[in-house]
Protein backbone atom coordinates (compact mmCIF):
# COMPACT_ATOMS: atom_id res chain seq x y z
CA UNK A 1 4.75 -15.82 -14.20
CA UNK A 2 1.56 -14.54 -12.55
CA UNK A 3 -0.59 -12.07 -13.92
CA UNK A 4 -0.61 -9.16 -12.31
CA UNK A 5 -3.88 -7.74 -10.87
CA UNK A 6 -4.32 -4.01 -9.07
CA UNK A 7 -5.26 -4.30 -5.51
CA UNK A 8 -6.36 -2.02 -2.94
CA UNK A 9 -3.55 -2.51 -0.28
CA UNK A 10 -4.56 0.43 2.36
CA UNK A 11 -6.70 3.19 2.96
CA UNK A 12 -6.93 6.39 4.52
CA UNK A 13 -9.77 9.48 5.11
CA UNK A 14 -10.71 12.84 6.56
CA UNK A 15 -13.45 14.78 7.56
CA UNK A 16 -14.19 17.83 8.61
CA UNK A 17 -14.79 18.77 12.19
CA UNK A 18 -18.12 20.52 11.76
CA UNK A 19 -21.34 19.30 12.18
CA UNK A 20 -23.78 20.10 9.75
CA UNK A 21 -26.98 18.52 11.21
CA UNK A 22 -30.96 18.50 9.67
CA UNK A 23 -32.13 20.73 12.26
CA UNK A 24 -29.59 23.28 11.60
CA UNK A 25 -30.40 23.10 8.11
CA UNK A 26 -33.75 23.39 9.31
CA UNK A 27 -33.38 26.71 10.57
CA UNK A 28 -31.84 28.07 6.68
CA UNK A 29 -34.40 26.38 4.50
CA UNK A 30 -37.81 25.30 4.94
CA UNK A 31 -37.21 21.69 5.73
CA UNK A 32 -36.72 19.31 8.77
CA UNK A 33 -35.25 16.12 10.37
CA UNK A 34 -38.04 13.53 9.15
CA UNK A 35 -38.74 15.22 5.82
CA UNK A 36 -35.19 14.95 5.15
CA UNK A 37 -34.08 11.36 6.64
CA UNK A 38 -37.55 10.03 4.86
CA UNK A 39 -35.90 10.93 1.24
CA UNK A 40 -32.53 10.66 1.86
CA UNK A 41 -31.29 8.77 4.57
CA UNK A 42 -29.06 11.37 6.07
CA UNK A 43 -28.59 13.33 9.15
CA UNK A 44 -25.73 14.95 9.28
CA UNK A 45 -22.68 15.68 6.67
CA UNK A 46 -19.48 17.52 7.58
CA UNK A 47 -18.59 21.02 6.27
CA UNK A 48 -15.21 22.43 5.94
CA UNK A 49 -15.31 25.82 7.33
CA UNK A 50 -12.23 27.50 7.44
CA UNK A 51 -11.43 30.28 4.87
CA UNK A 52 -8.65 29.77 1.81
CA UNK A 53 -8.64 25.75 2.61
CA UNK A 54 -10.26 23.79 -0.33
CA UNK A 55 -10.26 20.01 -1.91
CA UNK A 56 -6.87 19.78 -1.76
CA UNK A 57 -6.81 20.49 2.19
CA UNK A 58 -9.22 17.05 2.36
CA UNK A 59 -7.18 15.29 0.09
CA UNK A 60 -4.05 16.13 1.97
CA UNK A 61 -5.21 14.74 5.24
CA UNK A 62 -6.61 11.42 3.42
CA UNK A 63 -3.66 10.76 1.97
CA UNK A 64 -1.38 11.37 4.82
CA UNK A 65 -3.83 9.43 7.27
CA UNK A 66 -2.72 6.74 4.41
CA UNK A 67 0.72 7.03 4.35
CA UNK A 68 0.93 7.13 8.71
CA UNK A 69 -1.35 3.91 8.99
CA UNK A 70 0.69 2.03 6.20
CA UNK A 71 4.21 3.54 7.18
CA UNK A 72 4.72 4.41 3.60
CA UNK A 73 7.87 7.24 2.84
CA UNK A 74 5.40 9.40 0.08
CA UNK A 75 9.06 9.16 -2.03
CA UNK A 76 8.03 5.48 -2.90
CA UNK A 77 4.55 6.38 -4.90
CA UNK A 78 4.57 6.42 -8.80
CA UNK A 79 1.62 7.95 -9.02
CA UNK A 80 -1.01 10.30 -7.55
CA UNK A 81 -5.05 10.60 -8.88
CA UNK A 82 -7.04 13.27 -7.31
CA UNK A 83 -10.53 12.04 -8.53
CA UNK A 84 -12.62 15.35 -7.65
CA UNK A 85 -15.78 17.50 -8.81
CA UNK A 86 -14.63 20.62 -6.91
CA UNK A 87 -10.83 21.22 -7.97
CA UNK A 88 -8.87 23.97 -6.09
CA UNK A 89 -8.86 26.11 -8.97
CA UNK A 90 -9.08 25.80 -12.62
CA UNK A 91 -5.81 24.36 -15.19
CA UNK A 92 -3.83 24.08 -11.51
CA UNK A 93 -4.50 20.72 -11.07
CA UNK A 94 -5.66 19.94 -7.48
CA UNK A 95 -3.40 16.55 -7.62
CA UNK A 96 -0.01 17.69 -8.49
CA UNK A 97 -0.29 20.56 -5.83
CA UNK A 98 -1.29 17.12 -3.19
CA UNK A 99 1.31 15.68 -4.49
CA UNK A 100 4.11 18.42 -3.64
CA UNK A 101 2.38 18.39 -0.20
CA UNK A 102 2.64 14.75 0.93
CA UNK A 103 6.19 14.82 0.04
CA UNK A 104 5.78 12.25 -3.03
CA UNK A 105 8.26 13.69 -5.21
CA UNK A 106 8.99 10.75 -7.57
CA UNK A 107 5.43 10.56 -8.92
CA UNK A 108 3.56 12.29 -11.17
CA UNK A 109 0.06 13.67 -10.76
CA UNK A 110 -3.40 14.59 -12.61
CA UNK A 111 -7.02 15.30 -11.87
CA UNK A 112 -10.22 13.20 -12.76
CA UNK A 113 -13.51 14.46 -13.32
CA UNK A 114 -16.21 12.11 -13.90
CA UNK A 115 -18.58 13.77 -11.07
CA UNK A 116 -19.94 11.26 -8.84
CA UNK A 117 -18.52 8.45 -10.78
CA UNK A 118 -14.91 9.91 -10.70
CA UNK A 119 -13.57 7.81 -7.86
CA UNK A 120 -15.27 4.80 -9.47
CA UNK A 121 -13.75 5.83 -12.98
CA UNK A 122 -9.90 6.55 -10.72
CA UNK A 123 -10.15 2.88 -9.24
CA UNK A 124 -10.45 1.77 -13.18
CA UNK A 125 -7.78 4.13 -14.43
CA UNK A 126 -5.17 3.51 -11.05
CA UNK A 127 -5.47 -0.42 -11.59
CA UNK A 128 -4.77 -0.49 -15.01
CA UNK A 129 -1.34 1.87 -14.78
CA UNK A 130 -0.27 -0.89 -12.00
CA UNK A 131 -1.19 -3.67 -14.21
CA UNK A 132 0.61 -2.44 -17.35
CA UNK A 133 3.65 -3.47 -14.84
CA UNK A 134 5.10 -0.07 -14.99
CA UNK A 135 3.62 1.08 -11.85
CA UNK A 136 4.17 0.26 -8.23
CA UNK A 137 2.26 2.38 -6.13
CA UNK A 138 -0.58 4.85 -7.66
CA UNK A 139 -2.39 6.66 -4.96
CA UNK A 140 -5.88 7.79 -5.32
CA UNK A 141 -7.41 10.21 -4.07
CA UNK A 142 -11.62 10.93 -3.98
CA UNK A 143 -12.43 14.43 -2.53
CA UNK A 144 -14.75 17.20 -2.35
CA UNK A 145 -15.57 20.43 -0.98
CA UNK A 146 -19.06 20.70 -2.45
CA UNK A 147 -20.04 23.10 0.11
CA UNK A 148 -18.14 25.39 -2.30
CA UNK A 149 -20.68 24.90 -5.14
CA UNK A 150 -23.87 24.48 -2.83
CA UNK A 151 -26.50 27.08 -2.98
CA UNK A 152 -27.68 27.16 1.08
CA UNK A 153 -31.26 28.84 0.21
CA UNK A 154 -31.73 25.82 -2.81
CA UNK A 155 -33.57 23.24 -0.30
CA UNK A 156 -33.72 20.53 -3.13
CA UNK A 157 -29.87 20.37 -2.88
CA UNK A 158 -28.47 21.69 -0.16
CA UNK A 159 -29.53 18.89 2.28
CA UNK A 160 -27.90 16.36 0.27
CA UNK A 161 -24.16 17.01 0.34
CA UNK A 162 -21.04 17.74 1.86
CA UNK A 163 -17.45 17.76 2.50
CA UNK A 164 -14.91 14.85 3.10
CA UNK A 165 -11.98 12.39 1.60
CA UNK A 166 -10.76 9.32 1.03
CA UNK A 167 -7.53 7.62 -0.48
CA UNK A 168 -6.57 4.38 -1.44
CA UNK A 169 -3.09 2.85 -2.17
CA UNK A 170 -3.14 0.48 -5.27
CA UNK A 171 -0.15 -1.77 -5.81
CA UNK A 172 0.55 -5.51 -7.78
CA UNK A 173 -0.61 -8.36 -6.80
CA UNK A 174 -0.09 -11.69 -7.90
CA UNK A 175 -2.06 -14.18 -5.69
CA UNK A 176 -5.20 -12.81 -7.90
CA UNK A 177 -6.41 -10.36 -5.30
CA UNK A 178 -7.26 -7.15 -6.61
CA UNK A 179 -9.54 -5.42 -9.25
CA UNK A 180 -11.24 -8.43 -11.41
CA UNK A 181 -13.76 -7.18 -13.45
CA UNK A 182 -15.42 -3.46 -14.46
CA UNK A 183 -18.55 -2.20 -16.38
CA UNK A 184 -18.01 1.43 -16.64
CA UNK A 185 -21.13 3.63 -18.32
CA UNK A 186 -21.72 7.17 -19.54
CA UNK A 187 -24.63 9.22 -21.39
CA UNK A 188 -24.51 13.06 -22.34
CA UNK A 189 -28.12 13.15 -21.82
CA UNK A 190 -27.79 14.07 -18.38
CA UNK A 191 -25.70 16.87 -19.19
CA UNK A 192 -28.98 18.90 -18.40
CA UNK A 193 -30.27 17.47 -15.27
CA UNK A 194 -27.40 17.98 -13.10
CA UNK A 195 -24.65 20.48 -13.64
CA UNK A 196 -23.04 24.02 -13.06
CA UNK A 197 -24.53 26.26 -15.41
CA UNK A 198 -21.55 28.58 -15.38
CA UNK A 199 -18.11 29.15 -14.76
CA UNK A 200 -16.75 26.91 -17.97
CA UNK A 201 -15.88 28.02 -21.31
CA UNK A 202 -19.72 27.97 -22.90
CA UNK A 203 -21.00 30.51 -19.92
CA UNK A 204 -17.95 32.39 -18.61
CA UNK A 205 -18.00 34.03 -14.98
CA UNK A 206 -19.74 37.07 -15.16
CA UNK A 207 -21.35 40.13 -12.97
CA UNK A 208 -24.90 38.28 -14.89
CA UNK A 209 -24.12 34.86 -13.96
CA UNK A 210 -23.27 35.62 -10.16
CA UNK A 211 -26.71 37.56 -9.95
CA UNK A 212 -28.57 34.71 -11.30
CA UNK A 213 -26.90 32.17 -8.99
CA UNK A 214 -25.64 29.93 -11.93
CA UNK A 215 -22.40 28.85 -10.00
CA UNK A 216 -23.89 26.51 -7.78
CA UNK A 217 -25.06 23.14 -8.22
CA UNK A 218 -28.50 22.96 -10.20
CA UNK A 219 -30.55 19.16 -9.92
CA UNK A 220 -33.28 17.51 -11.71
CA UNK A 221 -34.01 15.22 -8.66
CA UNK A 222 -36.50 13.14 -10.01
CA UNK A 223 -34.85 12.15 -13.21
CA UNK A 224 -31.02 11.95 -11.54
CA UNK A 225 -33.23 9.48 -9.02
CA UNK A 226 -34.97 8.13 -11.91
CA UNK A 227 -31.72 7.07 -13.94
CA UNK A 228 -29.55 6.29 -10.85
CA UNK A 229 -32.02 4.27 -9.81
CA UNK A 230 -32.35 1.70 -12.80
CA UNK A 231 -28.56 2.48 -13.68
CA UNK A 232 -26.72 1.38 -10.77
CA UNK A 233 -28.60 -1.85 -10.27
CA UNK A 234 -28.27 -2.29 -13.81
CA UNK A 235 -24.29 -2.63 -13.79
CA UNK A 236 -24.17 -4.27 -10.45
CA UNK A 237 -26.73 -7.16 -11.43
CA UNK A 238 -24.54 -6.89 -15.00
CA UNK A 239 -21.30 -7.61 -13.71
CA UNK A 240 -22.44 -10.15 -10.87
CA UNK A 241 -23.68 -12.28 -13.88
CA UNK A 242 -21.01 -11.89 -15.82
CA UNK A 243 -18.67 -12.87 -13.35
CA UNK A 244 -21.02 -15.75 -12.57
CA UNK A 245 -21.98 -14.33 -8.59
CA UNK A 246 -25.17 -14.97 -6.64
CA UNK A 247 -26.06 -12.25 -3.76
CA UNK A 248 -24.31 -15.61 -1.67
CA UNK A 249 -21.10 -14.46 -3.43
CA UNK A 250 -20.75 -11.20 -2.75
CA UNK A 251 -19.36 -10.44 0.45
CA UNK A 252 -19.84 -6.69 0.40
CA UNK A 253 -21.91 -4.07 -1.58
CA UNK A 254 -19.76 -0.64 -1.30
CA UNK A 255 -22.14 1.99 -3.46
CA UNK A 256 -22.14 6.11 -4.27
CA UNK A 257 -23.63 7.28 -1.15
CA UNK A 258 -26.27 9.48 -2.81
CA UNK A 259 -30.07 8.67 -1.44
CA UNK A 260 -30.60 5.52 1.09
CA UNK A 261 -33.53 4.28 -1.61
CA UNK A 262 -31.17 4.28 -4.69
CA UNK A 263 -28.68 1.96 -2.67
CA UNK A 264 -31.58 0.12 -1.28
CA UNK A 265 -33.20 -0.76 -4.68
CA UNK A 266 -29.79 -1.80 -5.65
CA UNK A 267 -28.92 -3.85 -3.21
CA UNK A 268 -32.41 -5.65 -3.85
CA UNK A 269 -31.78 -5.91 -7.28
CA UNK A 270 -28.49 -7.96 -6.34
CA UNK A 271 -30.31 -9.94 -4.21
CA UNK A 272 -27.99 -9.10 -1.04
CA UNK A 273 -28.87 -9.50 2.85
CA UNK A 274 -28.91 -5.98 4.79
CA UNK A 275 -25.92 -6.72 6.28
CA UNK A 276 -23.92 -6.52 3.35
CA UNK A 277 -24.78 -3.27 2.30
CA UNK A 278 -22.22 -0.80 3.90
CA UNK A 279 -23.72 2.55 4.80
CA UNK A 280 -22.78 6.01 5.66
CA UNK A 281 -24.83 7.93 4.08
CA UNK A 282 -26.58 9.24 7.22
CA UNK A 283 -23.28 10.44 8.88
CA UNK A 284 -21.82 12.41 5.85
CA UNK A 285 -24.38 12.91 3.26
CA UNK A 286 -23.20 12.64 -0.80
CA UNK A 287 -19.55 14.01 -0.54
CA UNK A 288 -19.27 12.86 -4.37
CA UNK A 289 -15.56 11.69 -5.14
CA UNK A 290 -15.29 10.50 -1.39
CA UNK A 291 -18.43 8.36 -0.70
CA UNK A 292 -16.45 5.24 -1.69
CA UNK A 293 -13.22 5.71 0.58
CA UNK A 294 -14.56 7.13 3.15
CA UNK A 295 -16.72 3.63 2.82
CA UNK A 296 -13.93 1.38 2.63
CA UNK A 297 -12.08 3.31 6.18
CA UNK A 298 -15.34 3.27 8.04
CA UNK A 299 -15.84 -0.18 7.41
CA UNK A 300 -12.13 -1.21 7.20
CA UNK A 301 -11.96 -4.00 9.97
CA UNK A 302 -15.28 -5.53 8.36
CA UNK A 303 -13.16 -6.41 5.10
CA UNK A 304 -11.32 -9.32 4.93
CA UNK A 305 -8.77 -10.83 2.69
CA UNK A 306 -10.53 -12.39 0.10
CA UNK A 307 -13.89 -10.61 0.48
CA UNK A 308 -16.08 -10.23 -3.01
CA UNK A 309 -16.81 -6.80 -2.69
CA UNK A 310 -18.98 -5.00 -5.90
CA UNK A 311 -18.66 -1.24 -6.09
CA UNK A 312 -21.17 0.88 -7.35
CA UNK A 313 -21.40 4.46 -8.53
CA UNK A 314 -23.65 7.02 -10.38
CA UNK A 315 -22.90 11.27 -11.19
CA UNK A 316 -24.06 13.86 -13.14
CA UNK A 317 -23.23 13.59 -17.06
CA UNK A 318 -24.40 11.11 -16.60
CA UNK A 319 -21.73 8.61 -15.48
CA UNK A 320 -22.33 5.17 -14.07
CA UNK A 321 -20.53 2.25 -13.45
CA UNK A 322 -19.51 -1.17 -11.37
CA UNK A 323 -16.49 -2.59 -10.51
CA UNK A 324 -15.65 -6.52 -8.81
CA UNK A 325 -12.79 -6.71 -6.34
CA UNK A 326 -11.41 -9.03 -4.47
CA UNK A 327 -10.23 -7.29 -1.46
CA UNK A 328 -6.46 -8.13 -0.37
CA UNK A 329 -5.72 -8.06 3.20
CA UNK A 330 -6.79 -8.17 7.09
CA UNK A 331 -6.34 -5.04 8.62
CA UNK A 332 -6.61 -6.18 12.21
């Protein structure tokens, strides 16, 4: 019999409808369009607006853009990972509430948090439920409403994120397609160089903490560029060697859209052609959990059966990490 690897069998995403462009930021913080696409690569990222709708809302429409494109009745799924930085609420868990949603009633449901390594970290923990054989179909889920956590007078962070999600549908495989190889990282150290100060159990919500502004996203940019920087090539380059790849090899680099120069140095680092470096950065900005989805739709037609493709990631925490897949069908 076969062994059974985990591949990525479709795909699905949403985005919000508005526009959040560098000249309108331009007009809340002291900033503009060259400043910003200079250092970051972006010009736009997408901003859910409407009141009482929150990650699940994104992670809804990503997973039933999914299920449409791959005519797939919800009832069929075993399982349903909602990798996420910016849950609905707290103990709720933002999955099982999806879940109910899309109609899959047969599965079961939790929440990861790994920041902006959690979809990375969900593509490690999905494949290895399906290849424990006791799994068919786990859906996962990477989305974010970080406009939710985003302080619009903090310059330094405010221009780098946004809203969005992604989903992709993991199932068996036995023609050794699939997820082949991971090198999966973490170090409290960066515990203080990006994070929420408050809110959790150590600094509770209080009138104090809202006046101080402690429940939005704080950022050490230069170190978090620092350590993603050396990080993420250092896994990629780690796991291409170990797996015995040349920058030939590799078909496809899909990385945490964060900054344009950390994917850059990465993809130098591998030794990989432009053209093999997929990019979005500059359409959605750093929508955390959803960078890698959202990825994999945009560039959906590009993939083909077969294709080496390394993923790369890097969050707050820190967490950092690489996976090699072998991607497992044509979608066109």
């Amino acid at each position: 019999m076969s062994k059974i690897s985990a591949a990525i069998t479709a795909v699905g995403a949403y985005v919000p409808d508005y526009v959040l462009t560098n000249d309108i930021l331009a007009t809340m913080v002291d900033t503009n369009d060259e400043w910003i696409t200079t250092r970051t690569g972006i010009k736009e990222r997408r901003i859910l607006k409407e009141e009482g709708k929150g990650t699940s809302f994104l992670a809804i429409k990503a997973a039933q853009d999914l299920l449409e494109k791959k005519q797939l009745d919800p009832k069929e799924l075993d399982m349903v990972i909602v990798a996420t930085a910016t849950p609905d609420m707290p103990v709720a868990s933002t999955a099982v509430y999806t879940a109910s949603q899309i109609g899959a009633t047969n599965a079961f449901a939790f929440d990861l948090t790994a920041a902006c390594s959690s979809f990375l970290y969900g593509m490690s923990t999905a494949a290895s439920y399906i290849e424990s054989g006791r799994y068919k179909k786990v859906l996962l889920i990477g989305a974010d409403k970080m406009s939710s956590i985003i302080d619009y007078t903090d310059r330094a962070t405010c221009i780098i994120f946004g809203d969005g999600g992604g989903a992709v549908l993991f199932e068996p495989n036995e023609e050794g397609m699939g997820l082949q190889d991971e090198y999966l990282r973490s170090d409290g150290i960066g515990r203080e160089y990006l994070k929420i100060d408050a809110g959790g159990s150590i600094l509770p919500t209080s009138q104090e903490t809202l006046d101080n502004k402690q429940h939005t996203v704080f950022q050490d940019g230069k170190t978090v560029f620092k350590f993603a920087v050396s990080n993420m090539a250092d896994v990629s380059d780690k796991i291409m060697k170990r797996n015995n790849l040349s920058g030939d090899d590799v078909n496809f680099l899909i990385a945490h859209q964060a900054n344009k120069r950390i994917i850059d140095a990465t993809a130098k680092r591998m030794e990989l052609d432009e053209d093999k470096v997929l990019i979005n950065i500059h359409k959605y900005g750093n929508t955390t959990s959803a960078t890698l989805p959202l990825l994999m739709s945009d560039y959906e037609n590009k993939l083909k059966k077969g294709d080496n493709i390394i993923f790369a990631a890097f969050g707050g925490g820190f967490t950092w990490g690489s996976i090699y897949l072998k991607w497992a069908y044509n979608s066109n």
